[in-house]
PDB file of N, CA and C in Angstrom:
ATOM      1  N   UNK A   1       0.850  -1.190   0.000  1.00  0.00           N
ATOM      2  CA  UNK A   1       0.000   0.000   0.000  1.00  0.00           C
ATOM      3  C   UNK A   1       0.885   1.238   0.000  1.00  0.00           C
ATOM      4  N   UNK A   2       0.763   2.040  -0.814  1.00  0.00           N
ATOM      5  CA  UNK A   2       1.333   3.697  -0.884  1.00  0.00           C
ATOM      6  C   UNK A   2       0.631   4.200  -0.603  1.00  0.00           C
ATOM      7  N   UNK A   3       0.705   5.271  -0.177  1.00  0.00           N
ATOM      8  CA  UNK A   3       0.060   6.668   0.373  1.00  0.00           C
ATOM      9  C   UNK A   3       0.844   7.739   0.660  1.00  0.00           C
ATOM     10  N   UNK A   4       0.155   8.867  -0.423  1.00  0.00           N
ATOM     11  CA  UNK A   4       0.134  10.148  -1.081  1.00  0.00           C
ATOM     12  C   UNK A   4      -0.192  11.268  -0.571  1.00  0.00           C
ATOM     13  N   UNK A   5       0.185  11.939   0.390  1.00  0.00           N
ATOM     14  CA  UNK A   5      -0.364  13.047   1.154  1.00  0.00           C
ATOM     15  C   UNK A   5      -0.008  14.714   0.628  1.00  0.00           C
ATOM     16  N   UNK A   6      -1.358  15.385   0.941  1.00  0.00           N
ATOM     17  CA  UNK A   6      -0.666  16.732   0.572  1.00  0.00           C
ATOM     18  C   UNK A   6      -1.953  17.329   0.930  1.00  0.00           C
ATOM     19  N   UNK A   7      -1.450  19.011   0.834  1.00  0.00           N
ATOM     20  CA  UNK A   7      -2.686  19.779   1.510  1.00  0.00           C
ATOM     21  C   UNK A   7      -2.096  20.829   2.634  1.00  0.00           C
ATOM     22  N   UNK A   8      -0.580  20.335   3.595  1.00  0.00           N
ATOM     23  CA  UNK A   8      -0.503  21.242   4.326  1.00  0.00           C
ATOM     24  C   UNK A   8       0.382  22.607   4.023  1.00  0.00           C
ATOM     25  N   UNK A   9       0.318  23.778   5.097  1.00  0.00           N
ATOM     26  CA  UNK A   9       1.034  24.907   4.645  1.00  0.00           C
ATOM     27  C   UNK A   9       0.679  26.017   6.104  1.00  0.00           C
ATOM     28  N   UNK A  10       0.874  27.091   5.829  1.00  0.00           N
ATOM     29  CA  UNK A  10       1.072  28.024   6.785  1.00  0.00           C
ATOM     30  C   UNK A  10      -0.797  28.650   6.988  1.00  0.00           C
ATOM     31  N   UNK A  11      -0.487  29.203   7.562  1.00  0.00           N
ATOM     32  CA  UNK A  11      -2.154  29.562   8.026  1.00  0.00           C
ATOM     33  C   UNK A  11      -2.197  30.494   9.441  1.00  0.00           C
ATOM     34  N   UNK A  12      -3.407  31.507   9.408  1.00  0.00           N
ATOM     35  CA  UNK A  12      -3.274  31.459  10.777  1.00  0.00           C
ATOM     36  C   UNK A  12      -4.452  31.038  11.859  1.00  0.00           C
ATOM     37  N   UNK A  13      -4.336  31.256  12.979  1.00  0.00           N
ATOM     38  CA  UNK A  13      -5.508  31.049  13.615  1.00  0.00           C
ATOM     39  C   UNK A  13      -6.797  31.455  13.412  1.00  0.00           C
ATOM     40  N   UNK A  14      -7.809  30.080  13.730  1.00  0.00           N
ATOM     41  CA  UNK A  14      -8.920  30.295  13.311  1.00  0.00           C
ATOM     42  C   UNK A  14      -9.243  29.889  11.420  1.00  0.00           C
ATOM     43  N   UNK A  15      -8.236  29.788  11.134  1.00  0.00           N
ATOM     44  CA  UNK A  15      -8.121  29.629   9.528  1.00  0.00           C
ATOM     45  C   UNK A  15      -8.508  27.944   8.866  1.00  0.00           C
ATOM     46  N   UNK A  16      -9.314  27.580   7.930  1.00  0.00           N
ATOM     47  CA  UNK A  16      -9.193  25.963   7.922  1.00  0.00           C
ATOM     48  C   UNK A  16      -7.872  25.580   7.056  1.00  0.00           C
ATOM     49  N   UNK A  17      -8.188  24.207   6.799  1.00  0.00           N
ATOM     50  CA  UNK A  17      -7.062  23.836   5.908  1.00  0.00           C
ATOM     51  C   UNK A  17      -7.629  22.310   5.370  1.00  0.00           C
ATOM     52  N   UNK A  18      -7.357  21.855   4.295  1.00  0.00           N
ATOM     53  CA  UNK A  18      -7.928  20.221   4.434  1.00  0.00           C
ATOM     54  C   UNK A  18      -6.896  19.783   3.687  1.00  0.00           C
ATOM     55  N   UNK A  19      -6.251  18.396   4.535  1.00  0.00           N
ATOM     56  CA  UNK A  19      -5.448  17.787   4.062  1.00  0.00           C
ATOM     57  C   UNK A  19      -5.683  16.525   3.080  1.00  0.00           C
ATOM     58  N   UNK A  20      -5.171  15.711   2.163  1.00  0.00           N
ATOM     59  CA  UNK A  20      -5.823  14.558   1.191  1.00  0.00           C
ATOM     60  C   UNK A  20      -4.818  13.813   1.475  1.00  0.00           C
ATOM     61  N   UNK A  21      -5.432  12.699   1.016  1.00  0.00           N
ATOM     62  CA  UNK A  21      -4.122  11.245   1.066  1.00  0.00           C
ATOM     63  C   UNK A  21      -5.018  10.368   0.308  1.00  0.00           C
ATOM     64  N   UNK A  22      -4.313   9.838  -0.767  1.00  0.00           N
ATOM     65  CA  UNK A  22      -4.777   8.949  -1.684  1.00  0.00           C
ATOM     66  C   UNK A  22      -4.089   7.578  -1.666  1.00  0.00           C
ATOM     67  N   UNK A  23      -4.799   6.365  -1.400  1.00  0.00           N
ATOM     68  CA  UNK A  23      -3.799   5.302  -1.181  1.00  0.00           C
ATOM     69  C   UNK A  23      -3.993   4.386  -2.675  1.00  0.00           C
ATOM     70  N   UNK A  24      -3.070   3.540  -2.803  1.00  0.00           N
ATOM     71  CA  UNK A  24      -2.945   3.034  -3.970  1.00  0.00           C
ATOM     72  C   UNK A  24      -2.368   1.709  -3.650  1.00  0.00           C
ATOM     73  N   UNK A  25      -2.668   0.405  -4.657  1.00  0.00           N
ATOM     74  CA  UNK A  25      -2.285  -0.833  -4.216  1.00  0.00           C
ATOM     75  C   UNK A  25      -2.836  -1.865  -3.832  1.00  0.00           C
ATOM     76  N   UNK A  26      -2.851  -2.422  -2.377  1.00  0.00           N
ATOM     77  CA  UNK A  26      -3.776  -3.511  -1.710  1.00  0.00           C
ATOM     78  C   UNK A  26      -4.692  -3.069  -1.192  1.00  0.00           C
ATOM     79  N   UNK A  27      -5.818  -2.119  -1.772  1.00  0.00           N
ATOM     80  CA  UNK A  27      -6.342  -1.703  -1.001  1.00  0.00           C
ATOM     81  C   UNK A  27      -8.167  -2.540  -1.288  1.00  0.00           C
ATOM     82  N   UNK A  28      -8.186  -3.226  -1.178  1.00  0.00           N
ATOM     83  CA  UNK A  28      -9.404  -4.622  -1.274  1.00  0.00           C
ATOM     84  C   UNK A  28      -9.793  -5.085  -0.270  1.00  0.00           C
ATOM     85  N   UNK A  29      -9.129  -5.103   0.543  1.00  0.00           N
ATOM     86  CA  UNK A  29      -9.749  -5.467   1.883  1.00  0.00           C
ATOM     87  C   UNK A  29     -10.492  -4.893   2.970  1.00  0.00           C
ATOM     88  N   UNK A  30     -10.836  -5.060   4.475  1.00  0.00           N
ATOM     89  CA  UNK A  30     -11.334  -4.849   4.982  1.00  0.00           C
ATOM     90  C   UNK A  30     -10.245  -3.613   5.698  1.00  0.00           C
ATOM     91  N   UNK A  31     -10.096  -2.144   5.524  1.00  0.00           N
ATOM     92  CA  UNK A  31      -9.246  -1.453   6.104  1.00  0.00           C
ATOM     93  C   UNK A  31      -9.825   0.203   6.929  1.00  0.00           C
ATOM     94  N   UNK A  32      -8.606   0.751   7.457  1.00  0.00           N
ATOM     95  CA  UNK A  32      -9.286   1.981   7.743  1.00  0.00           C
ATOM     96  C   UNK A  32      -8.430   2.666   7.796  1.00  0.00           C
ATOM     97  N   UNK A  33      -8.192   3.909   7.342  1.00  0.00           N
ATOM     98  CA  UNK A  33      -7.399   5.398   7.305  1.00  0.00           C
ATOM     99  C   UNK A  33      -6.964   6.467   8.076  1.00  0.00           C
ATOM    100  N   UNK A  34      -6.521   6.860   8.462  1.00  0.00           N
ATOM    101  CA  UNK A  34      -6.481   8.106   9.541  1.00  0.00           C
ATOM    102  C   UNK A  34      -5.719   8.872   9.560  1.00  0.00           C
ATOM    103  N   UNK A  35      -5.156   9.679  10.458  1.00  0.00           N
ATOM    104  CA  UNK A  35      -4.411  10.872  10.273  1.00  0.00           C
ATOM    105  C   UNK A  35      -3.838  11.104  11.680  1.00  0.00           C
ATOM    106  N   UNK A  36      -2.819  11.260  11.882  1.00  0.00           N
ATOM    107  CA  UNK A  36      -1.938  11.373  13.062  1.00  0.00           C
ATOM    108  C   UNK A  36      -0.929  12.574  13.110  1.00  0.00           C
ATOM    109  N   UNK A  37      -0.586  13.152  14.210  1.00  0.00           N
ATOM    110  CA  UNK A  37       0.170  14.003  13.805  1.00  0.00           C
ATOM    111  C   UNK A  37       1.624  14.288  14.821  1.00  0.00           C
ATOM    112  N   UNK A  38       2.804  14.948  14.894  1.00  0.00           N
ATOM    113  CA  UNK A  38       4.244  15.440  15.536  1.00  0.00           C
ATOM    114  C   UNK A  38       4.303  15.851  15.665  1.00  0.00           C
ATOM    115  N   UNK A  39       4.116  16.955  16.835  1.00  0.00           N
ATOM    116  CA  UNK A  39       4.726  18.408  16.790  1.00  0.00           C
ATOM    117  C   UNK A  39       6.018  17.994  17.496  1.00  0.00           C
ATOM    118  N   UNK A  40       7.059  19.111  17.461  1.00  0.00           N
ATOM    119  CA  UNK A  40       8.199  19.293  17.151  1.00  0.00           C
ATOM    120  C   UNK A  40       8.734  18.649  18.974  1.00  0.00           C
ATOM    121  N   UNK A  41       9.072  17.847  19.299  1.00  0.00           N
ATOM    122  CA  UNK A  41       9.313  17.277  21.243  1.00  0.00           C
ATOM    123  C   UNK A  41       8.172  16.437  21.590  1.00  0.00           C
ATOM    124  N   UNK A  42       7.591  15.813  20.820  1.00  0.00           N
ATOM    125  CA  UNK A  42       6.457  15.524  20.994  1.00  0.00           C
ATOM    126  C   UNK A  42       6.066  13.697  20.210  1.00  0.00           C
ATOM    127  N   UNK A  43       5.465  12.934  21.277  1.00  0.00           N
ATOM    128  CA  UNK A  43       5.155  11.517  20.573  1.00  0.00           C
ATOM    129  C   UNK A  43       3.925  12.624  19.205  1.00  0.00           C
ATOM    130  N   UNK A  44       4.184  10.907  17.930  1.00  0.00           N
ATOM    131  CA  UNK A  44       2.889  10.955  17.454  1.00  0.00           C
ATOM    132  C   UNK A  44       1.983  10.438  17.811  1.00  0.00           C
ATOM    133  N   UNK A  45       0.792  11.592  17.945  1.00  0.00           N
ATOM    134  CA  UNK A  45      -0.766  11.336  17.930  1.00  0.00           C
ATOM    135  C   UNK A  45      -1.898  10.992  17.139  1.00  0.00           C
ATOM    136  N   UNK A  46      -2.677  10.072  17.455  1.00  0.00           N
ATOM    137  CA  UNK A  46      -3.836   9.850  16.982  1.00  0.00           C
ATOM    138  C   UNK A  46      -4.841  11.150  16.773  1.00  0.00           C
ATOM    139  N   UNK A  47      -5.416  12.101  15.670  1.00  0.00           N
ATOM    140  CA  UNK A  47      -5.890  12.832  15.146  1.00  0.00           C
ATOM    141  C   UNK A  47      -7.425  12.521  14.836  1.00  0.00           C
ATOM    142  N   UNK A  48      -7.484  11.517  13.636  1.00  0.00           N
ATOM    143  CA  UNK A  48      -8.604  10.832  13.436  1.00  0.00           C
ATOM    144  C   UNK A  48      -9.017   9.771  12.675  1.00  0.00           C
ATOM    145  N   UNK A  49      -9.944   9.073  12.630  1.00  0.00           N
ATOM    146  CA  UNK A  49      -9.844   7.672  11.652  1.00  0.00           C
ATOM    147  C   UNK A  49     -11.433   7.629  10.913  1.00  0.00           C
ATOM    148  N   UNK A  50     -11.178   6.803  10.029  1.00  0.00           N
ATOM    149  CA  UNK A  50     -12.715   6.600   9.139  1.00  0.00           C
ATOM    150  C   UNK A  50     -12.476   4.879   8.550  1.00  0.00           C
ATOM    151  N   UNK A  51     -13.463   4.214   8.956  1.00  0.00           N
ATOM    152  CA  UNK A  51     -13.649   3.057   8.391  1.00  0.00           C
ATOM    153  C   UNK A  51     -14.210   2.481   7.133  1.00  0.00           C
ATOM    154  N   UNK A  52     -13.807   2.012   6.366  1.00  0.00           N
ATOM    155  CA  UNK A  52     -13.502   2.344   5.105  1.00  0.00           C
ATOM    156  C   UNK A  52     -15.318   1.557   4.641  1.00  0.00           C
ATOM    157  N   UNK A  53     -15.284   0.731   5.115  1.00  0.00           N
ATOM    158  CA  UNK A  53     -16.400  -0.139   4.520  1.00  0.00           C
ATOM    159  C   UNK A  53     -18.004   0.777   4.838  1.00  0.00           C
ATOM    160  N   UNK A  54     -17.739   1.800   6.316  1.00  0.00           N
ATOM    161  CA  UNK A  54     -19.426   1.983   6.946  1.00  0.00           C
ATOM    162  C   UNK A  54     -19.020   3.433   7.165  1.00  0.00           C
ATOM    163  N   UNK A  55     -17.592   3.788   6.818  1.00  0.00           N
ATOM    164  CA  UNK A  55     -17.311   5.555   7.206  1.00  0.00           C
ATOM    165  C   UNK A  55     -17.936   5.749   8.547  1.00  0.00           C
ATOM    166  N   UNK A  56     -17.508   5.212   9.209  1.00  0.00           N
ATOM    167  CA  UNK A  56     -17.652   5.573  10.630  1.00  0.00           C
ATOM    168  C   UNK A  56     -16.199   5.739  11.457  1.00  0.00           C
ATOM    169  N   UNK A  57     -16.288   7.086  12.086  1.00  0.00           N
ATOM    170  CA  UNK A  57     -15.108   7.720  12.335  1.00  0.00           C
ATOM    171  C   UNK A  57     -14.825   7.515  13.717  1.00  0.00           C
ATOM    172  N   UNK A  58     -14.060   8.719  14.552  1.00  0.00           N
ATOM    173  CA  UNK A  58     -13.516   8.354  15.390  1.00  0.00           C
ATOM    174  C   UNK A  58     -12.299  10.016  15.042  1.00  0.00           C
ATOM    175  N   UNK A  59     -11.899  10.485  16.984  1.00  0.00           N
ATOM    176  CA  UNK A  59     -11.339  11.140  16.884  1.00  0.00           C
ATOM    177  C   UNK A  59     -11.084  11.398  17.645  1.00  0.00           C
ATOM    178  N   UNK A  60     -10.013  12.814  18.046  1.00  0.00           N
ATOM    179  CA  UNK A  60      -9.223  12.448  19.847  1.00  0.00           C
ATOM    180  C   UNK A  60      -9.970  14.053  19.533  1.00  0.00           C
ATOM    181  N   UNK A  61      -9.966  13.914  21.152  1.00  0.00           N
ATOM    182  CA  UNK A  61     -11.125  14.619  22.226  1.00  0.00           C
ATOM    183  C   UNK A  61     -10.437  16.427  21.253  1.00  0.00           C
ATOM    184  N   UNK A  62      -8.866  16.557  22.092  1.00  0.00           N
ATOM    185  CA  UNK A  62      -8.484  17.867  21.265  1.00  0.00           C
ATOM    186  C   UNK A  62      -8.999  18.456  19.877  1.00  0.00           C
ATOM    187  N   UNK A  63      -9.242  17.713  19.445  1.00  0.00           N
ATOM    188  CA  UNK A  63      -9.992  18.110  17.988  1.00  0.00           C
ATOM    189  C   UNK A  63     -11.378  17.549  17.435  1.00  0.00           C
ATOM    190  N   UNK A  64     -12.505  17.460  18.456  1.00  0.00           N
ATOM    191  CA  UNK A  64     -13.907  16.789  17.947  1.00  0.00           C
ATOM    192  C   UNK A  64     -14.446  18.289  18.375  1.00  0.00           C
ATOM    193  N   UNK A  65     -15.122  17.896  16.982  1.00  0.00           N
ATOM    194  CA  UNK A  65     -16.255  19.721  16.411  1.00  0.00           C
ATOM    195  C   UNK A  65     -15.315  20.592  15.810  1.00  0.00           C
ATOM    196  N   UNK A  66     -13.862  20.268  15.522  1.00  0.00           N
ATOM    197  CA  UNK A  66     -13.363  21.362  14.587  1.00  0.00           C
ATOM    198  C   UNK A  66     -12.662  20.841  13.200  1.00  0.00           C
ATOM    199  N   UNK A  67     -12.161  18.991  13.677  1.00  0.00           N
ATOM    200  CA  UNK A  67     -11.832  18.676  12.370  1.00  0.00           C
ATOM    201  C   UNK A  67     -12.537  17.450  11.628  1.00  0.00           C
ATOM    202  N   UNK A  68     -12.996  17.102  10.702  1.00  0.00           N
ATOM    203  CA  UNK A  68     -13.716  16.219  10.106  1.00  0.00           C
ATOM    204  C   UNK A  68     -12.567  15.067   9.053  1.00  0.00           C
ATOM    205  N   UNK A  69     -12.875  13.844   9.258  1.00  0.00           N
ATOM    206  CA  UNK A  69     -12.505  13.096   8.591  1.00  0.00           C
ATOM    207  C   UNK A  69     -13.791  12.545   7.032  1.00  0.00           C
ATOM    208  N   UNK A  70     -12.896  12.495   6.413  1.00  0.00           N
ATOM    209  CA  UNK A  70     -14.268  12.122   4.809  1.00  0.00           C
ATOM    210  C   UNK A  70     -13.381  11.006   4.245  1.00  0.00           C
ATOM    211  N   UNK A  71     -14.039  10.547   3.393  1.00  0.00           N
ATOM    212  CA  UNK A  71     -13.384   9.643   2.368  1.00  0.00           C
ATOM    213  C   UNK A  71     -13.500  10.113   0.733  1.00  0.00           C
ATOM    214  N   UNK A  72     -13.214   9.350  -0.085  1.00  0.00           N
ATOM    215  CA  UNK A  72     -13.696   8.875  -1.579  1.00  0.00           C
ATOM    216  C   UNK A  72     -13.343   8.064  -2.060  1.00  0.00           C
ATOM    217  N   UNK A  73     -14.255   7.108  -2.121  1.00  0.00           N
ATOM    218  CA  UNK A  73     -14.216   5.611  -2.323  1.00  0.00           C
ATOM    219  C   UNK A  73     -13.647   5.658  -3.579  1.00  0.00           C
ATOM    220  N   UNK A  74     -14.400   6.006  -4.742  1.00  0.00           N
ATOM    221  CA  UNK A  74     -14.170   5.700  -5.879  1.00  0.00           C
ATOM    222  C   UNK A  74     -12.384   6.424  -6.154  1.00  0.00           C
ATOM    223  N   UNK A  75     -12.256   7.582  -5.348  1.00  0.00           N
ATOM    224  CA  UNK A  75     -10.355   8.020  -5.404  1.00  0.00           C
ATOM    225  C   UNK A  75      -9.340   7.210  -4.870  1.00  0.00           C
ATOM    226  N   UNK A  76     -10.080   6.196  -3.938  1.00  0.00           N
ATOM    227  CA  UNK A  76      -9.288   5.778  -2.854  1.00  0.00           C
ATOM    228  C   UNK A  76      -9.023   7.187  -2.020  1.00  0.00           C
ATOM    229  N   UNK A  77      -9.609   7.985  -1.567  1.00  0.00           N
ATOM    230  CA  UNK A  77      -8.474   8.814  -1.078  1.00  0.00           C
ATOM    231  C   UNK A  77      -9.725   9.460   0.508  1.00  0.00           C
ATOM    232  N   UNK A  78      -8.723   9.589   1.151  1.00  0.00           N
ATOM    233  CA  UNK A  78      -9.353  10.210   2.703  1.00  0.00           C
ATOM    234  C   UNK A  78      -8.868  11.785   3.283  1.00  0.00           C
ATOM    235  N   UNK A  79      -9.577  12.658   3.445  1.00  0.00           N
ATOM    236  CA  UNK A  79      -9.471  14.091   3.655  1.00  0.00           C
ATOM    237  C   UNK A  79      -9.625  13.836   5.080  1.00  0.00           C
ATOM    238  N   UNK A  80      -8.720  15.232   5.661  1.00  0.00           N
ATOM    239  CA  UNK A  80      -8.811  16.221   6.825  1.00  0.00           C
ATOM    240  C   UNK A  80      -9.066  17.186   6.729  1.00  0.00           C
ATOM    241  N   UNK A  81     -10.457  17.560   6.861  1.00  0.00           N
ATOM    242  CA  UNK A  81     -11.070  19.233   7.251  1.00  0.00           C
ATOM    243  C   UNK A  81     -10.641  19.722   8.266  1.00  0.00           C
ATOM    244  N   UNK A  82     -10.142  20.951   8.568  1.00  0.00           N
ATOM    245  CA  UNK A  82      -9.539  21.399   9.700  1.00  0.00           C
ATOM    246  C   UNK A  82      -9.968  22.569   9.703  1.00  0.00           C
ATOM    247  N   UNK A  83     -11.331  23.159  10.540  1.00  0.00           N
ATOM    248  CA  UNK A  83     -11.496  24.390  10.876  1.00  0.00           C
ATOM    249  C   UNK A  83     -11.284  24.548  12.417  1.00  0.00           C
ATOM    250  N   UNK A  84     -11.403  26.203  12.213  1.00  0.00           N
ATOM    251  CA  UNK A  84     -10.840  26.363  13.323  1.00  0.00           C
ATOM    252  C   UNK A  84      -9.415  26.221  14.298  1.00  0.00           C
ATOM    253  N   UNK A  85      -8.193  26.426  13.232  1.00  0.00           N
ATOM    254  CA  UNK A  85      -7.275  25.818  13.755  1.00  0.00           C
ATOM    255  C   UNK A  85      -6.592  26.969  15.012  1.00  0.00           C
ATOM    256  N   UNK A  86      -6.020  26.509  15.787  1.00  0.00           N
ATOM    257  CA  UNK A  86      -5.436  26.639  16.700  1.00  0.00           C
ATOM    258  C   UNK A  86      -3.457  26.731  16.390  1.00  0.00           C
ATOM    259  N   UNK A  87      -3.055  27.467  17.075  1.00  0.00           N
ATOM    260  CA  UNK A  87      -1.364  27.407  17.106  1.00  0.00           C
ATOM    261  C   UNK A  87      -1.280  25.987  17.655  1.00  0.00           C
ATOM    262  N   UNK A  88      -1.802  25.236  18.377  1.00  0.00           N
ATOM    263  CA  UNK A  88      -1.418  24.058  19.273  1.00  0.00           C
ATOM    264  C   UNK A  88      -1.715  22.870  18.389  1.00  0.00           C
ATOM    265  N   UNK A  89      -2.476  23.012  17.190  1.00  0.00           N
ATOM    266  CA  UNK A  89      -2.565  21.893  15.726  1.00  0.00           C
ATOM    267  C   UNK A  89      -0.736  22.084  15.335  1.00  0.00           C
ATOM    268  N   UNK A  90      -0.334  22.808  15.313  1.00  0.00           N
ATOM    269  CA  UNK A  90       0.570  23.311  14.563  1.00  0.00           C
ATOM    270  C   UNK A  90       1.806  21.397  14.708  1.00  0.00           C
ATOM    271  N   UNK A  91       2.039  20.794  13.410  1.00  0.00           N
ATOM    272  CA  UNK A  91       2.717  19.691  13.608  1.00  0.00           C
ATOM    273  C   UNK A  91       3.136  19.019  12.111  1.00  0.00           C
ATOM    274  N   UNK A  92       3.363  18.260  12.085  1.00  0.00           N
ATOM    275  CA  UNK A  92       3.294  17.296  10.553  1.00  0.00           C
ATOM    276  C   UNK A  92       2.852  16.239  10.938  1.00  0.00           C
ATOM    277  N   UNK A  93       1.717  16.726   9.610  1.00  0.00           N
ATOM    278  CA  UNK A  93       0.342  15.544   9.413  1.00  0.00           C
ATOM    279  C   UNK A  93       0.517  13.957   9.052  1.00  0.00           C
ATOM    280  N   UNK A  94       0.562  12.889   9.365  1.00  0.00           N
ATOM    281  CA  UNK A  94       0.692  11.758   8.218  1.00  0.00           C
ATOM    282  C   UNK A  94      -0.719  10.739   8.333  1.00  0.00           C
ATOM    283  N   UNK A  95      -0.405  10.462   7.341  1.00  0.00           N
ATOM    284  CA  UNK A  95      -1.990   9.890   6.850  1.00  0.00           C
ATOM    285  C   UNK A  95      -1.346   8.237   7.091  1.00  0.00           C
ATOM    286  N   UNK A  96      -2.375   7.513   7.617  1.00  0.00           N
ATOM    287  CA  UNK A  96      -1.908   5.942   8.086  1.00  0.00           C
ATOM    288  C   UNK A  96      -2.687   5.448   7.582  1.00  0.00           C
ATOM    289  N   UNK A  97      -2.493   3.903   7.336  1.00  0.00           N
ATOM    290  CA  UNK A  97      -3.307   2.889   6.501  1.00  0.00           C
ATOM    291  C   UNK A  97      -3.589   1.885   7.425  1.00  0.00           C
ATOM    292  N   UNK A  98      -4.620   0.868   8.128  1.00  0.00           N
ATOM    293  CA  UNK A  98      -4.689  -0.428   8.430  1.00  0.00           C
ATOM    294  C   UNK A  98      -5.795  -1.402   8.383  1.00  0.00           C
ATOM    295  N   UNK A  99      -4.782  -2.629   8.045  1.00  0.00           N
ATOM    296  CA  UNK A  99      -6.447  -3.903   7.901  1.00  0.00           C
ATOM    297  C   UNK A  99      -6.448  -3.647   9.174  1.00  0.00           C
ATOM    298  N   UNK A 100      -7.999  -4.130   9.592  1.00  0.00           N
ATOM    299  CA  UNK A 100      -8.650  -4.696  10.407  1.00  0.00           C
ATOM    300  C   UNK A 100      -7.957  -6.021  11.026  1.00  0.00           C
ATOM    301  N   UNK A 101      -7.317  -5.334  12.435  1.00  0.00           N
ATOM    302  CA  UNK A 101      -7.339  -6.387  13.209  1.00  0.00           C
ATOM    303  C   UNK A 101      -5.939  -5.929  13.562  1.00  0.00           C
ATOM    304  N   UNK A 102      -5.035  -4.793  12.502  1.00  0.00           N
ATOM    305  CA  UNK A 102      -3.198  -5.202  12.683  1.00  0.00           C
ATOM    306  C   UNK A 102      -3.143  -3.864  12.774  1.00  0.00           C
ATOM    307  N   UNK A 103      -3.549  -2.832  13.143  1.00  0.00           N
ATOM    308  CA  UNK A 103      -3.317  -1.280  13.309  1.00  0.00           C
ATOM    309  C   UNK A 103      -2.927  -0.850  12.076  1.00  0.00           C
ATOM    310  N   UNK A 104      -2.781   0.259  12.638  1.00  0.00           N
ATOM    311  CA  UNK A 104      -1.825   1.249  11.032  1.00  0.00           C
ATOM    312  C   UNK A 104      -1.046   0.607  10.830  1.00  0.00           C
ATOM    313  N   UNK A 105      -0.356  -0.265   9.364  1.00  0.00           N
ATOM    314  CA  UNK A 105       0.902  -0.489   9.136  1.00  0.00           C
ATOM    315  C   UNK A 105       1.420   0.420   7.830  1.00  0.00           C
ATOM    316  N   UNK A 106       0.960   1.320   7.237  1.00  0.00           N
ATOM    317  CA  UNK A 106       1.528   2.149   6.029  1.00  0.00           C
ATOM    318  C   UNK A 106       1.191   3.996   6.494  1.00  0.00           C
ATOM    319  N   UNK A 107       2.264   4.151   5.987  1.00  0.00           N
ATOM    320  CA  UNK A 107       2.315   5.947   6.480  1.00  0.00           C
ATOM    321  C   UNK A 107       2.660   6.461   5.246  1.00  0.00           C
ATOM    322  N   UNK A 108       1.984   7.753   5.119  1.00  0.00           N
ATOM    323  CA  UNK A 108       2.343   8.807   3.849  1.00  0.00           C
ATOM    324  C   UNK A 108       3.443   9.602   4.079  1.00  0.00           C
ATOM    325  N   UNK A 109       3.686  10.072   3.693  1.00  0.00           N
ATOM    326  CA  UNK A 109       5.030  11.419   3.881  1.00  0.00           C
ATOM    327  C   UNK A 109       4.350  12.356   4.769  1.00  0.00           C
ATOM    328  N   UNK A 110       5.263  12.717   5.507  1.00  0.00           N
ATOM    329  CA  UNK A 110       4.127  14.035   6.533  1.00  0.00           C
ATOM    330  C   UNK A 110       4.167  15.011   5.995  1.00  0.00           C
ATOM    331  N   UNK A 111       2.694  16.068   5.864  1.00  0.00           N
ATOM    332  CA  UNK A 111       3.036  17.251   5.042  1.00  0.00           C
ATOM    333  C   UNK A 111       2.779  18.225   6.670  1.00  0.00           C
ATOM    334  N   UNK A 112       3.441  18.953   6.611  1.00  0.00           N
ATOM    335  CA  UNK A 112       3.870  20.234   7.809  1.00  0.00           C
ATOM    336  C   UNK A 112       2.523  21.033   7.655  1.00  0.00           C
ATOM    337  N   UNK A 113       1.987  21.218   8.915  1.00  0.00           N
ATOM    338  CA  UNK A 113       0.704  22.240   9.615  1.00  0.00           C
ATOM    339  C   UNK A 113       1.329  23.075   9.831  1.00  0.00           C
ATOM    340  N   UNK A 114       1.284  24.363   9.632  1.00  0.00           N
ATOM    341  CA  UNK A 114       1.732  25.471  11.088  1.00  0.00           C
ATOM    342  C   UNK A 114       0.454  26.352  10.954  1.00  0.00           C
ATOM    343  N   UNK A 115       0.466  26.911  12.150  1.00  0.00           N
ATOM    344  CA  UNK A 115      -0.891  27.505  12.629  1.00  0.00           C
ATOM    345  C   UNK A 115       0.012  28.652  13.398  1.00  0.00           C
ATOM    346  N   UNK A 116       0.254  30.111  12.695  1.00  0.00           N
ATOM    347  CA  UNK A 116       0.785  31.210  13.472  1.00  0.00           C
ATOM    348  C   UNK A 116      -0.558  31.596  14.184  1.00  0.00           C
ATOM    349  N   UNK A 117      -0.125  32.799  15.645  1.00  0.00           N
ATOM    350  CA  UNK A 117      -0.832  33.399  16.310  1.00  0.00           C
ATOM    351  C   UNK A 117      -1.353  34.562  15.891  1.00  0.00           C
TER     352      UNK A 117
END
């Protein structure tokens, strides 16, 4: 599985942004997508996820009601809506791939958030 990310850049607060990731390959099975992110001293975090078969999502508490996870089946490809951003989004994004049952095992290139004040 590959995966294709892009979408991030400078911005400031309060500003949206939506990130894309298009996966390509094994993608036939039973899987699900998401988006995680680094800021700079910092583990990566879980952001948000969408299940590929029923699009039913999932998302960490810091960001529910400002960022939305979507899909497109027929692109293969899964978006991050991001309104409302905050300086404290500010990180590099990567978009993750996993079957059912084995977690994320494929990552996109991280594309860089920053969110000035």
């Amino acid at each position: 599985v590959q995966l294709q990310a892009s979408g991030g850049g400078l911005v400031q607060a309060g500003d949206s942004l939506r990130l894309s990731c298009a996966a390509s390959g094994r993608t036939y099975s039973n899987y699900y997508m998401g988006w995680f992110r680094q800021a700079p001293g910092k583990e990566r975090e879980f952001v948000g996820g969408i299940t590929w078969s029923d699009g039913r999502t999932d998302y960490a508490d810091s960001v529910k009601g400002r960022f939305t996870v979507s899909r497109d089946n027929a692109k293969n490809t899964v978006y991050l809506q991001m309104n409302s951003l905050k300086p404290d989004d500010t990180a590099v994004y990567y978009c993750g791939f996993g079957f059912y049952g084995r977690g994320y095992e494929y990552w996109g290139q991280g594309t860089q958030v920053t969110v000035s004040s």
